[in-house]
N, C-alpha and C. Protein backbone atom coordinates (compact mmCIF):
# COMPACT_ATOMS: atom_id res chain seq x y z
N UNK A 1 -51.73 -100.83 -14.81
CA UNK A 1 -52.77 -101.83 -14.85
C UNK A 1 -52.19 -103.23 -14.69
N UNK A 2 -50.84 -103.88 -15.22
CA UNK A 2 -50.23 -104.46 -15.09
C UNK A 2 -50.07 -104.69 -13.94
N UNK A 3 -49.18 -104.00 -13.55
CA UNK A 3 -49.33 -104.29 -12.08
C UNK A 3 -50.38 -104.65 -10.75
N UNK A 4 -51.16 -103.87 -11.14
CA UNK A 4 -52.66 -103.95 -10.53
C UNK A 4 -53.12 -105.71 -10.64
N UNK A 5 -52.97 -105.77 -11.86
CA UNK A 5 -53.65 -107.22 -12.17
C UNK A 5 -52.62 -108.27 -11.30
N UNK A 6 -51.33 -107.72 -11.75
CA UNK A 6 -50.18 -109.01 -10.88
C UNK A 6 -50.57 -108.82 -9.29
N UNK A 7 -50.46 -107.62 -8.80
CA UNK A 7 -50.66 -107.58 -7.12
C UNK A 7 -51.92 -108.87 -6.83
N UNK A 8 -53.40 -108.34 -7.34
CA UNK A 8 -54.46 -108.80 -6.97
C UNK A 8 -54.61 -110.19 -6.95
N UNK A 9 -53.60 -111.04 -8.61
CA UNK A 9 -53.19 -112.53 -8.50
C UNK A 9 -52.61 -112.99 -7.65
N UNK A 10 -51.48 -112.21 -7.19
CA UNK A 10 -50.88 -112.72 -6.27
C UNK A 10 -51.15 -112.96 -5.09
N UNK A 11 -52.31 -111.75 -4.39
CA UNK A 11 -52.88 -111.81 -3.56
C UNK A 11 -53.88 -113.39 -3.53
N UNK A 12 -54.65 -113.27 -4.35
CA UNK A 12 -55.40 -114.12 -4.82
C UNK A 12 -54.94 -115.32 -4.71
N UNK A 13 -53.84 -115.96 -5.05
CA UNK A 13 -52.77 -117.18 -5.49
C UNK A 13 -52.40 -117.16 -3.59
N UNK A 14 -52.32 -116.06 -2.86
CA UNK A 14 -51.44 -116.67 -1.34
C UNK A 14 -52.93 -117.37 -0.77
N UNK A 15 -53.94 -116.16 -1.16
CA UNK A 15 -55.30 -116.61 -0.72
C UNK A 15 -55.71 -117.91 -0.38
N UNK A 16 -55.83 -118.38 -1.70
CA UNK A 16 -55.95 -119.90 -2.07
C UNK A 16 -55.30 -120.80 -1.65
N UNK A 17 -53.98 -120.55 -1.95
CA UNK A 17 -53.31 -121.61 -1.30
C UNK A 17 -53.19 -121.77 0.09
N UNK A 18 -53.64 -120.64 1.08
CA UNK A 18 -54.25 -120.71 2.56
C UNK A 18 -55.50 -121.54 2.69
N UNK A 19 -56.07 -121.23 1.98
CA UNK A 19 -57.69 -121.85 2.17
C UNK A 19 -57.47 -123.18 1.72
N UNK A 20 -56.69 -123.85 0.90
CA UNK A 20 -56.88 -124.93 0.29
C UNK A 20 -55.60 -126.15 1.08
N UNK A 21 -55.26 -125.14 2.07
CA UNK A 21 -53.92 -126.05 2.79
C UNK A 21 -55.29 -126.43 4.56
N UNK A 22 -55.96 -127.06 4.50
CA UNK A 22 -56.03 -126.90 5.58
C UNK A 22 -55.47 -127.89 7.26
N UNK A 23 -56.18 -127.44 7.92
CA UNK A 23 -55.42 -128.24 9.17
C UNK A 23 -55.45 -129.49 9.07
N UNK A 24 -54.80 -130.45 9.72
CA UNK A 24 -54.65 -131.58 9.36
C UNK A 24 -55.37 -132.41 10.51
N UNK A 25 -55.56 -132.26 11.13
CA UNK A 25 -56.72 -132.98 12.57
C UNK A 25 -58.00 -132.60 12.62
N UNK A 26 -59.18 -133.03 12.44
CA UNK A 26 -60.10 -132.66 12.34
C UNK A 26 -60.84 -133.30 13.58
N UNK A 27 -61.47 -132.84 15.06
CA UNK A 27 -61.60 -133.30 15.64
C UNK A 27 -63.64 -133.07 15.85
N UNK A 28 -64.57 -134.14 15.71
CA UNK A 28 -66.26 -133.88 15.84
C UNK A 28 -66.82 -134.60 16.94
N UNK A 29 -67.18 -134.33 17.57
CA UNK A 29 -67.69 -134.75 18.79
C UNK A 29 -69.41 -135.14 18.54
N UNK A 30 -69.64 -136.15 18.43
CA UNK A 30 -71.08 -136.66 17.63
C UNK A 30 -72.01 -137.09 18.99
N UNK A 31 -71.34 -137.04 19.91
CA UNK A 31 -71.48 -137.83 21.07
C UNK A 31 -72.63 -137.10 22.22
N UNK A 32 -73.44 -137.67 23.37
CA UNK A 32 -74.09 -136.71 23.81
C UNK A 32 -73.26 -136.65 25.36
N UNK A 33 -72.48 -136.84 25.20
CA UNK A 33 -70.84 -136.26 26.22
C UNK A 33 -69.95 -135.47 26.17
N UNK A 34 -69.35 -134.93 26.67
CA UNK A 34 -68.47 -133.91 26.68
C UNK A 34 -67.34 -134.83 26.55
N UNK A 35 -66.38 -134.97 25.71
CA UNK A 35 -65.19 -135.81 25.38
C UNK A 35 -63.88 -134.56 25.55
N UNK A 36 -63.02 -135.33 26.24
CA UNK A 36 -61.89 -134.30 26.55
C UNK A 36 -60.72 -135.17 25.49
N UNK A 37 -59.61 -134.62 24.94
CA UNK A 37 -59.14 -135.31 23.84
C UNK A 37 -57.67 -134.55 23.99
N UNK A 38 -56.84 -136.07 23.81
CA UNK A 38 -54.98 -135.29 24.19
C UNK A 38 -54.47 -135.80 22.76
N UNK A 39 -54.14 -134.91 21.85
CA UNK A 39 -52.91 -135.23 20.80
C UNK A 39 -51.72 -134.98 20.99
N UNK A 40 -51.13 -135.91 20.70
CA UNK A 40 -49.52 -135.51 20.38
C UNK A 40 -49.16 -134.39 19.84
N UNK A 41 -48.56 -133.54 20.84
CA UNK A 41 -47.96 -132.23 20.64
C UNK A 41 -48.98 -131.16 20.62
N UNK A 42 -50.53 -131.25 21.42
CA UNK A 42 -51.14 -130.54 21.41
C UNK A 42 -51.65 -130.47 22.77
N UNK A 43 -52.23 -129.55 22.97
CA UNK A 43 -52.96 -129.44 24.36
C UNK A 43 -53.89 -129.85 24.65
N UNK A 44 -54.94 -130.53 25.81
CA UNK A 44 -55.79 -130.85 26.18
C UNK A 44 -56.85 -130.24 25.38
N UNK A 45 -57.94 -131.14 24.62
CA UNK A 45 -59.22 -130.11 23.94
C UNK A 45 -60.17 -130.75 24.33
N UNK A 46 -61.29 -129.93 24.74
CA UNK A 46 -62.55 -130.43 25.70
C UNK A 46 -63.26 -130.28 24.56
N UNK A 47 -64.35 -131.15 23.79
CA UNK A 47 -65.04 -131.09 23.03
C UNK A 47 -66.24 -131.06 23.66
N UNK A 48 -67.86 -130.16 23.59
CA UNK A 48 -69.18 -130.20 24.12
C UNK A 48 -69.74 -130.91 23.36
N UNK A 49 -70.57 -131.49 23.61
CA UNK A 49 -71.58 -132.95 23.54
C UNK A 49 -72.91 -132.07 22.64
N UNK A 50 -72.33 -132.62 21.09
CA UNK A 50 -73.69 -132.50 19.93
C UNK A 50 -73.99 -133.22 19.10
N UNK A 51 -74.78 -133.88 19.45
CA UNK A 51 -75.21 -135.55 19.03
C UNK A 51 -76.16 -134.91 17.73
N UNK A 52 -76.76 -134.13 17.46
CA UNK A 52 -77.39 -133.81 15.92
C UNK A 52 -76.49 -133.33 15.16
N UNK A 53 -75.90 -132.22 15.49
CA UNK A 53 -74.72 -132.08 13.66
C UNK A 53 -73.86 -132.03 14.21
N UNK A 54 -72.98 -132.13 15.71
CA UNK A 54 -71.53 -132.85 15.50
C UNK A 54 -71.03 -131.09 15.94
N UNK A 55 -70.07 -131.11 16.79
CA UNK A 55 -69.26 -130.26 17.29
C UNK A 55 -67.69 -130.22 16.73
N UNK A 56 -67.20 -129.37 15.92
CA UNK A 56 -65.63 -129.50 15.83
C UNK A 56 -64.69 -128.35 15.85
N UNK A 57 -64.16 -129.16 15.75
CA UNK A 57 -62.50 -127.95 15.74
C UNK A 57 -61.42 -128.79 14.85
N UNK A 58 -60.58 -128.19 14.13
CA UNK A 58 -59.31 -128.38 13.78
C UNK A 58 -58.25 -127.83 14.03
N UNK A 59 -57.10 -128.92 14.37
CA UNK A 59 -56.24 -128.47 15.11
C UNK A 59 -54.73 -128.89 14.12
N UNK A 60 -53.94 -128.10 13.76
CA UNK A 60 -52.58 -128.11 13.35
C UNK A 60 -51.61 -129.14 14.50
N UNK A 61 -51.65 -130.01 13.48
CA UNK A 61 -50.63 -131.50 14.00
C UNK A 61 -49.34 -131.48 13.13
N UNK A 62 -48.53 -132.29 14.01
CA UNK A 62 -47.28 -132.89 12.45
C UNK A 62 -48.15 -133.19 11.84
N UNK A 63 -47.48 -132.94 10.16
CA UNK A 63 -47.90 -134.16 9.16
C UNK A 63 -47.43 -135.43 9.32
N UNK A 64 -45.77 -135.39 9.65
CA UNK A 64 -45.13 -136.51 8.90
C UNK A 64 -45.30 -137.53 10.45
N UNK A 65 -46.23 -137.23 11.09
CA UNK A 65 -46.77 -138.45 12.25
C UNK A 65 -47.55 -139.48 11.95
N UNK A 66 -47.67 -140.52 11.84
CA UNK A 66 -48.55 -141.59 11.68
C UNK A 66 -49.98 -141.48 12.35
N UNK A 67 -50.62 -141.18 11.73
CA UNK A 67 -51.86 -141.11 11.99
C UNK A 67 -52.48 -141.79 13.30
N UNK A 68 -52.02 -143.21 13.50
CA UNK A 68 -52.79 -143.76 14.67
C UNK A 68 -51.90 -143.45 15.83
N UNK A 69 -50.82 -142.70 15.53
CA UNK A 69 -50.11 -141.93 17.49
C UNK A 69 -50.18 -140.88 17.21
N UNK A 70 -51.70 -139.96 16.53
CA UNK A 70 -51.86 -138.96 16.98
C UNK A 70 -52.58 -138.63 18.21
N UNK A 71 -53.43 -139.98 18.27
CA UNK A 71 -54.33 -139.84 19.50
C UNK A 71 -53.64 -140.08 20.71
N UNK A 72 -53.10 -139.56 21.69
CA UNK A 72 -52.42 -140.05 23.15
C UNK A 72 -53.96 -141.07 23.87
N UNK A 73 -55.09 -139.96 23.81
CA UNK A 73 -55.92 -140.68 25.01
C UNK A 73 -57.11 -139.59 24.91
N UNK A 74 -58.60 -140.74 24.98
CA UNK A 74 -59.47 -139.84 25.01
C UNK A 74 -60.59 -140.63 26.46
N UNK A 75 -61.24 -139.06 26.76
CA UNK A 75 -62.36 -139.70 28.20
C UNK A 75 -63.63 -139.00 27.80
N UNK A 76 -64.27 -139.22 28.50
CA UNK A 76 -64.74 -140.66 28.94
C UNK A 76 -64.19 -142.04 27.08
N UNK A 77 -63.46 -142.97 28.18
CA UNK A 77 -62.92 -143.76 26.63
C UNK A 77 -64.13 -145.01 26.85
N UNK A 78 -64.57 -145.10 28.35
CA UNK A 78 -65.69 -146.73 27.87
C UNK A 78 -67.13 -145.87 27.74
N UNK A 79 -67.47 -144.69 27.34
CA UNK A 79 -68.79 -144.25 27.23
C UNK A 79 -69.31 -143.73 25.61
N UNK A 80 -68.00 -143.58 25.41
CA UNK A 80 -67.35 -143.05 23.89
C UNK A 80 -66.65 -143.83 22.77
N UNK A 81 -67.50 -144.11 21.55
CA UNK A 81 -66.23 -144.57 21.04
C UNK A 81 -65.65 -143.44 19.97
N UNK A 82 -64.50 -143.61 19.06
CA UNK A 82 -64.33 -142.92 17.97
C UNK A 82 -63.96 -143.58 16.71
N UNK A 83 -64.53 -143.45 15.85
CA UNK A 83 -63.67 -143.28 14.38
C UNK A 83 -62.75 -142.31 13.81
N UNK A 84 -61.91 -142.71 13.06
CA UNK A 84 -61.00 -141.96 12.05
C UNK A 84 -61.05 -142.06 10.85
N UNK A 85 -61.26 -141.20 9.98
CA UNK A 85 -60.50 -141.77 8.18
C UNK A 85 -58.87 -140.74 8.21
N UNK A 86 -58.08 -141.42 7.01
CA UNK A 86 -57.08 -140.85 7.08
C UNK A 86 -56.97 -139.49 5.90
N UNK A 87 -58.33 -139.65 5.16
CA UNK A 87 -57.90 -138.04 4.11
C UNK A 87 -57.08 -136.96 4.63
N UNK A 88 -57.88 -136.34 5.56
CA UNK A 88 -57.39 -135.40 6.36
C UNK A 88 -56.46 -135.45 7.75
N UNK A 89 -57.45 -137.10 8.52
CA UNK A 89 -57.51 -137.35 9.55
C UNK A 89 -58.19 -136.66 10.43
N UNK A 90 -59.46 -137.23 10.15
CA UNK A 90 -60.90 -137.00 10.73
C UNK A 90 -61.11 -137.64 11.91
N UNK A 91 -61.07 -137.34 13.40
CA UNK A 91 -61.69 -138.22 14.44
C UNK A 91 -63.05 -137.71 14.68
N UNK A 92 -63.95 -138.92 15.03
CA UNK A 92 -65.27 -138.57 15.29
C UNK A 92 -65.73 -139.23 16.43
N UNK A 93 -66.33 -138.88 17.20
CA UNK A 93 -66.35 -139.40 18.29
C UNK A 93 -68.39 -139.26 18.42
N UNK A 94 -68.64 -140.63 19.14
CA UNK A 94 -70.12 -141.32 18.90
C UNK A 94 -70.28 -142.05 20.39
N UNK A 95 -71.77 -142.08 20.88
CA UNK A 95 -71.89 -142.71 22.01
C UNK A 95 -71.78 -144.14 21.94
N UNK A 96 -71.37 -145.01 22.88
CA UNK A 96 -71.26 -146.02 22.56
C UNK A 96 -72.66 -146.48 22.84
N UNK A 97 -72.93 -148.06 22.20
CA UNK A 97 -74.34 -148.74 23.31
C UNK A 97 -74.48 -149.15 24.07
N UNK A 98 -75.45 -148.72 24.45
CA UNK A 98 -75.58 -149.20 26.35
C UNK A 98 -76.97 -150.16 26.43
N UNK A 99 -76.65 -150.74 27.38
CA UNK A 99 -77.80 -152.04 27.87
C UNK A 99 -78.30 -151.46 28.87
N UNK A 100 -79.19 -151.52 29.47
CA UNK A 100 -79.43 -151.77 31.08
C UNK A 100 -79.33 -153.18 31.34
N UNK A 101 -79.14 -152.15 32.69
CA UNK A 101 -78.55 -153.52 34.04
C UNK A 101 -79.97 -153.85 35.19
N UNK A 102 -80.21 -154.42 35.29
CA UNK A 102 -81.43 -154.74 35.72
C UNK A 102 -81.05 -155.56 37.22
N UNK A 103 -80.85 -155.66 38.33
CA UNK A 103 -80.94 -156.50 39.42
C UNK A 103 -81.54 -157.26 40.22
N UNK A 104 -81.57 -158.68 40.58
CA UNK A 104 -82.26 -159.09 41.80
C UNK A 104 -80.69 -159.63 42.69
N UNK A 105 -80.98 -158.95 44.09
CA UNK A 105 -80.21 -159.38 45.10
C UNK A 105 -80.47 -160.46 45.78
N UNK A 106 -79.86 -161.75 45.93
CA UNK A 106 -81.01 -163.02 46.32
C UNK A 106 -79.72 -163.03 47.81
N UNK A 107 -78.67 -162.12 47.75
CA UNK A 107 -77.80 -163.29 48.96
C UNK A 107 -78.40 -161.98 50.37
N UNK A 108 -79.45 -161.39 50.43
CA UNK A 108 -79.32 -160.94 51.77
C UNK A 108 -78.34 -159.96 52.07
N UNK A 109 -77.23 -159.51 51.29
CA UNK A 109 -76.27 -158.15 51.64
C UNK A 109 -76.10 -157.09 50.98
N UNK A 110 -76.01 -155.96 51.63
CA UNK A 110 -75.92 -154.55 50.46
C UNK A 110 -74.64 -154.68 50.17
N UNK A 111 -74.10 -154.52 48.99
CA UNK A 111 -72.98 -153.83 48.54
C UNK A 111 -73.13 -153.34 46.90
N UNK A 112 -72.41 -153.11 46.48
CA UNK A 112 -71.86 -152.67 45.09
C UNK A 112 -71.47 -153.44 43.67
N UNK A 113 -71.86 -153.47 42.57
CA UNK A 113 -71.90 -154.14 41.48
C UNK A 113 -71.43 -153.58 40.68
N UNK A 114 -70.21 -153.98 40.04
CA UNK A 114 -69.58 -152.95 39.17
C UNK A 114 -69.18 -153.53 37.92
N UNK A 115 -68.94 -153.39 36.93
CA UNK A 115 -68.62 -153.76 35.60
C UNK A 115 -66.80 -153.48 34.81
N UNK A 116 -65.96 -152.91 35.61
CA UNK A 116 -64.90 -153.33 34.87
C UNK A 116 -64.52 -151.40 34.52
N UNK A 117 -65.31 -150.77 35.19
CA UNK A 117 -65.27 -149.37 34.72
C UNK A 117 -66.14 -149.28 33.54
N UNK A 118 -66.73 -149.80 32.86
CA UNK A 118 -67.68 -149.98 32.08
C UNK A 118 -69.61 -149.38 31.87
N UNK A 119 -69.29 -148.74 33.97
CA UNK A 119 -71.20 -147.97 34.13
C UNK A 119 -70.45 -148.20 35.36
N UNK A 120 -71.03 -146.80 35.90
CA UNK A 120 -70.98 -146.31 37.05
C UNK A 120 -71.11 -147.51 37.77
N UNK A 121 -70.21 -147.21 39.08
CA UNK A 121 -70.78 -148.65 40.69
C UNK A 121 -72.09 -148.53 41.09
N UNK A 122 -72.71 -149.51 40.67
CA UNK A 122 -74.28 -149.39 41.26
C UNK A 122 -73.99 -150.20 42.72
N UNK A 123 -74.86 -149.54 43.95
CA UNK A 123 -75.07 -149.80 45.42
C UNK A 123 -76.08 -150.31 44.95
N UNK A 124 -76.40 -151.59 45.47
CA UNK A 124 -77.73 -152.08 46.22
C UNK A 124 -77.69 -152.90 47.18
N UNK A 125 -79.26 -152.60 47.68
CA UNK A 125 -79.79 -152.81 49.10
C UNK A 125 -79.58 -154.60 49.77
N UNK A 126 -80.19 -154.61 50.49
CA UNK A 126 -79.95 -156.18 51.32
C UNK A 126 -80.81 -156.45 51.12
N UNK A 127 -82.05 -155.65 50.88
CA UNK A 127 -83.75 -156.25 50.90
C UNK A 127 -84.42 -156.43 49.51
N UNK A 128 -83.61 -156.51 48.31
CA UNK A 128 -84.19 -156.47 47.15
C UNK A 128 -84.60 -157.98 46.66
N UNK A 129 -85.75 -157.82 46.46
CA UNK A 129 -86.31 -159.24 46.07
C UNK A 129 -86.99 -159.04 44.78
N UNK A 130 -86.48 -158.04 43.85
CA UNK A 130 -87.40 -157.96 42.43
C UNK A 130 -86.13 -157.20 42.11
N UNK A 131 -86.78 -157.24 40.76
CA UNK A 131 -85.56 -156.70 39.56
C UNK A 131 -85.71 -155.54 39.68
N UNK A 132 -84.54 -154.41 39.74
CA UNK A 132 -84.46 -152.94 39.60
C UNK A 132 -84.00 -152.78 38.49
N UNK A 133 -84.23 -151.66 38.13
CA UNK A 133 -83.16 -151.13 36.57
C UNK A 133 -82.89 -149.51 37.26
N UNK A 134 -82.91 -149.37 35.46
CA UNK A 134 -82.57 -147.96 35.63
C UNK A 134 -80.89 -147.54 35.27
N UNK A 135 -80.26 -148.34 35.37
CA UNK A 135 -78.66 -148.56 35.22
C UNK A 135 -78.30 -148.81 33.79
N UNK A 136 -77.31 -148.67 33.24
CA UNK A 136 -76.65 -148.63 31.78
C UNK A 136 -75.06 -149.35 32.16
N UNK A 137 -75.01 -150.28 31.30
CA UNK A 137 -74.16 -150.35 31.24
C UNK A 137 -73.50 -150.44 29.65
N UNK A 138 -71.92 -149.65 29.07
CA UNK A 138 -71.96 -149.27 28.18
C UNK A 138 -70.77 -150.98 27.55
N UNK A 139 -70.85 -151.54 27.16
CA UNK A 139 -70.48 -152.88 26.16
C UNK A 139 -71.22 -153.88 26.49
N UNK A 140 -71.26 -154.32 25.12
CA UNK A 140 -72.35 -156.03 25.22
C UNK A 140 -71.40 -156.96 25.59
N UNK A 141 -70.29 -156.74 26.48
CA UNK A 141 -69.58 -158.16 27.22
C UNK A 141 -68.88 -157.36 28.56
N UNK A 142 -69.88 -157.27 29.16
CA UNK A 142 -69.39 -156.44 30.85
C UNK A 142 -69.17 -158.08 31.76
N UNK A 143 -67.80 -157.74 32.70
CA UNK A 143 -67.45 -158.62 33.39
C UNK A 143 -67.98 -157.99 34.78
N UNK A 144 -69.40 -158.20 35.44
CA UNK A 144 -69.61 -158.16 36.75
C UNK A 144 -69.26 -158.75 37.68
N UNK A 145 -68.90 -157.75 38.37
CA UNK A 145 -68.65 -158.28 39.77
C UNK A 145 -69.38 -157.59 41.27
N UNK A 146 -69.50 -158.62 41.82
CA UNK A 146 -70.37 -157.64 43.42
C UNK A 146 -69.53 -158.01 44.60
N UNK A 147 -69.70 -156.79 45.42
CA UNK A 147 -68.62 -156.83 46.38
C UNK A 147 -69.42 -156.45 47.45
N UNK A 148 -69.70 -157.03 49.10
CA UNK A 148 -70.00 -156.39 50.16
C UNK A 148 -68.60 -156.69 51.10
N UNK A 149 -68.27 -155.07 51.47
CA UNK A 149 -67.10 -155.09 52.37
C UNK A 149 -66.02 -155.90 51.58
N UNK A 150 -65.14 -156.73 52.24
CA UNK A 150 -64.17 -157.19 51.32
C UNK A 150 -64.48 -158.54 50.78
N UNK A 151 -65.50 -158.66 50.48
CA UNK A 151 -66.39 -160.20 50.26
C UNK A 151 -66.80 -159.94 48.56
N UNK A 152 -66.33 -161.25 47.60
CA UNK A 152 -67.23 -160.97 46.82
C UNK A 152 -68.39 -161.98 46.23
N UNK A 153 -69.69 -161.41 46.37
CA UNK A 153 -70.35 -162.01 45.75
C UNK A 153 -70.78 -162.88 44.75
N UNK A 154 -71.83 -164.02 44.65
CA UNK A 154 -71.78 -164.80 43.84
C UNK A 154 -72.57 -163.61 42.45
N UNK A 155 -72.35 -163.63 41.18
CA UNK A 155 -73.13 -163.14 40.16
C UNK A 155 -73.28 -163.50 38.93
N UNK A 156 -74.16 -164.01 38.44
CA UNK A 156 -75.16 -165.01 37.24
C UNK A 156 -75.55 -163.40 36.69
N UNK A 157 -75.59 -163.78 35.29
CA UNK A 157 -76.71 -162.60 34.53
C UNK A 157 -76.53 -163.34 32.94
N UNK A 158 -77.28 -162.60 32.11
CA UNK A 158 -77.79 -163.03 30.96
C UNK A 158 -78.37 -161.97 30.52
N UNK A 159 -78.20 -161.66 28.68
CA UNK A 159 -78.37 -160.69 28.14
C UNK A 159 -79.92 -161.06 27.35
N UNK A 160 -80.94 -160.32 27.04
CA UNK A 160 -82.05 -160.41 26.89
C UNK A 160 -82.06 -159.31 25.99
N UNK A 161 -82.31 -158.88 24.55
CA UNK A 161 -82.27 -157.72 23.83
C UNK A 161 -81.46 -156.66 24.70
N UNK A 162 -81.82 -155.22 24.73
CA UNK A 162 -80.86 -154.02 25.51
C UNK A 162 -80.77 -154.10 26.48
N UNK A 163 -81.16 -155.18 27.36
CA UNK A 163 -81.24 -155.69 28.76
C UNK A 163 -80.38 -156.63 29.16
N UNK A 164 -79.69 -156.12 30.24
CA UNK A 164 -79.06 -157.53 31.26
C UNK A 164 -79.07 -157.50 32.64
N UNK A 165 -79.75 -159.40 32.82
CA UNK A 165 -80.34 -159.57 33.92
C UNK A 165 -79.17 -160.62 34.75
N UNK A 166 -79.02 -159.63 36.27
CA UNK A 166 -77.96 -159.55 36.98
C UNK A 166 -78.63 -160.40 38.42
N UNK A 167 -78.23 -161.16 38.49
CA UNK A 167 -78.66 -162.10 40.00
C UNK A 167 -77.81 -161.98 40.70
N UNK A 168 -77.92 -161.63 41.95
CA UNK A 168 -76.50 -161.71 42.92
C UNK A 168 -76.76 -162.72 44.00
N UNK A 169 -75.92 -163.76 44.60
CA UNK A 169 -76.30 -164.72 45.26
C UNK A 169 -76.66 -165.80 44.86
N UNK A 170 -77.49 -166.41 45.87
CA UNK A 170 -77.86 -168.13 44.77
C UNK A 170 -79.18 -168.07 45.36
């Protein structure tokens, strides 16, 4: 019986101390993107996009690494942002905010309006004489620029609540 009781503690005692050691990277994807994510000394992990309770995995890291060079690099990085706490070392990853981009083309040429990698290259037309939307762009301080061919455009804009209004030309 003795024995019986010691095996089952012991069992019990490796048990625990498995369950109660756990991984040390905790990676949640809060985001409604698919975030791909590189740690130090780990392999590429594609996280799927679950913006109501959060997608994760934990992944076995060094301990004795400093917490902020565990992250090498995460993408989409201007659509995404993340937090960390250090208990465990929790990353969480959240959409960032986005504005729309709203346009009037005043100089007469089609080309492209782009933000810094910041929202997709929006094309527009030569003939636009009213404001378009429909476009996002993801930080409240985007540096636009418009380009036709190797020319670049003049561009004025101004932020208005979740809106920014983009003039190209004079």
């Amino acid at each position: 019986m003795k024995h019986l009781l010691f095996i089952v503690g012991s069992i019990f005692l490796l048990a625990s101390c498995q369950l109660s050691s756990p991984n040390d990277t905790i990676l949640t994807n809060r985001s409604s993107r698919t975030v791909t994510v590189n740690l130090t000394g780990a392999n590429e992990i594609t996280l799927a996009p679950h913006v109501q309770s959060g997608y994760s995995i934990a992944i076995e890291t060094r301990t004795d690494m400093n917490p902020s060079r565990r992250m090498q690099s995460f993408s989409p990085d201007q659509r995404v942002r993340f937090v960390y706490t250090n208990s465990i070392l929790t990353f969480e990853f959240f959409d960032r905010d986005r504005y729309e981009v709203r346009i009037l083309n005043l100089s007469g040429q089609a080309g492209v309006l782009s933000a810094g990698g910041w929202m997709d290259n929006i094309s527009f037309g030569s003939q636009n004489t009213e404001q378009l939307g429909g476009w996002f762009v993801y930080t409240g301080q985007p540096a636009f620029t418009a380009r036709t061919g190797n020319y670049y455009l003049p561009v004025i804009f101004n932020r208005s609540g979740a809106a920014f209004y983009v003039t190209i030309g004079n």
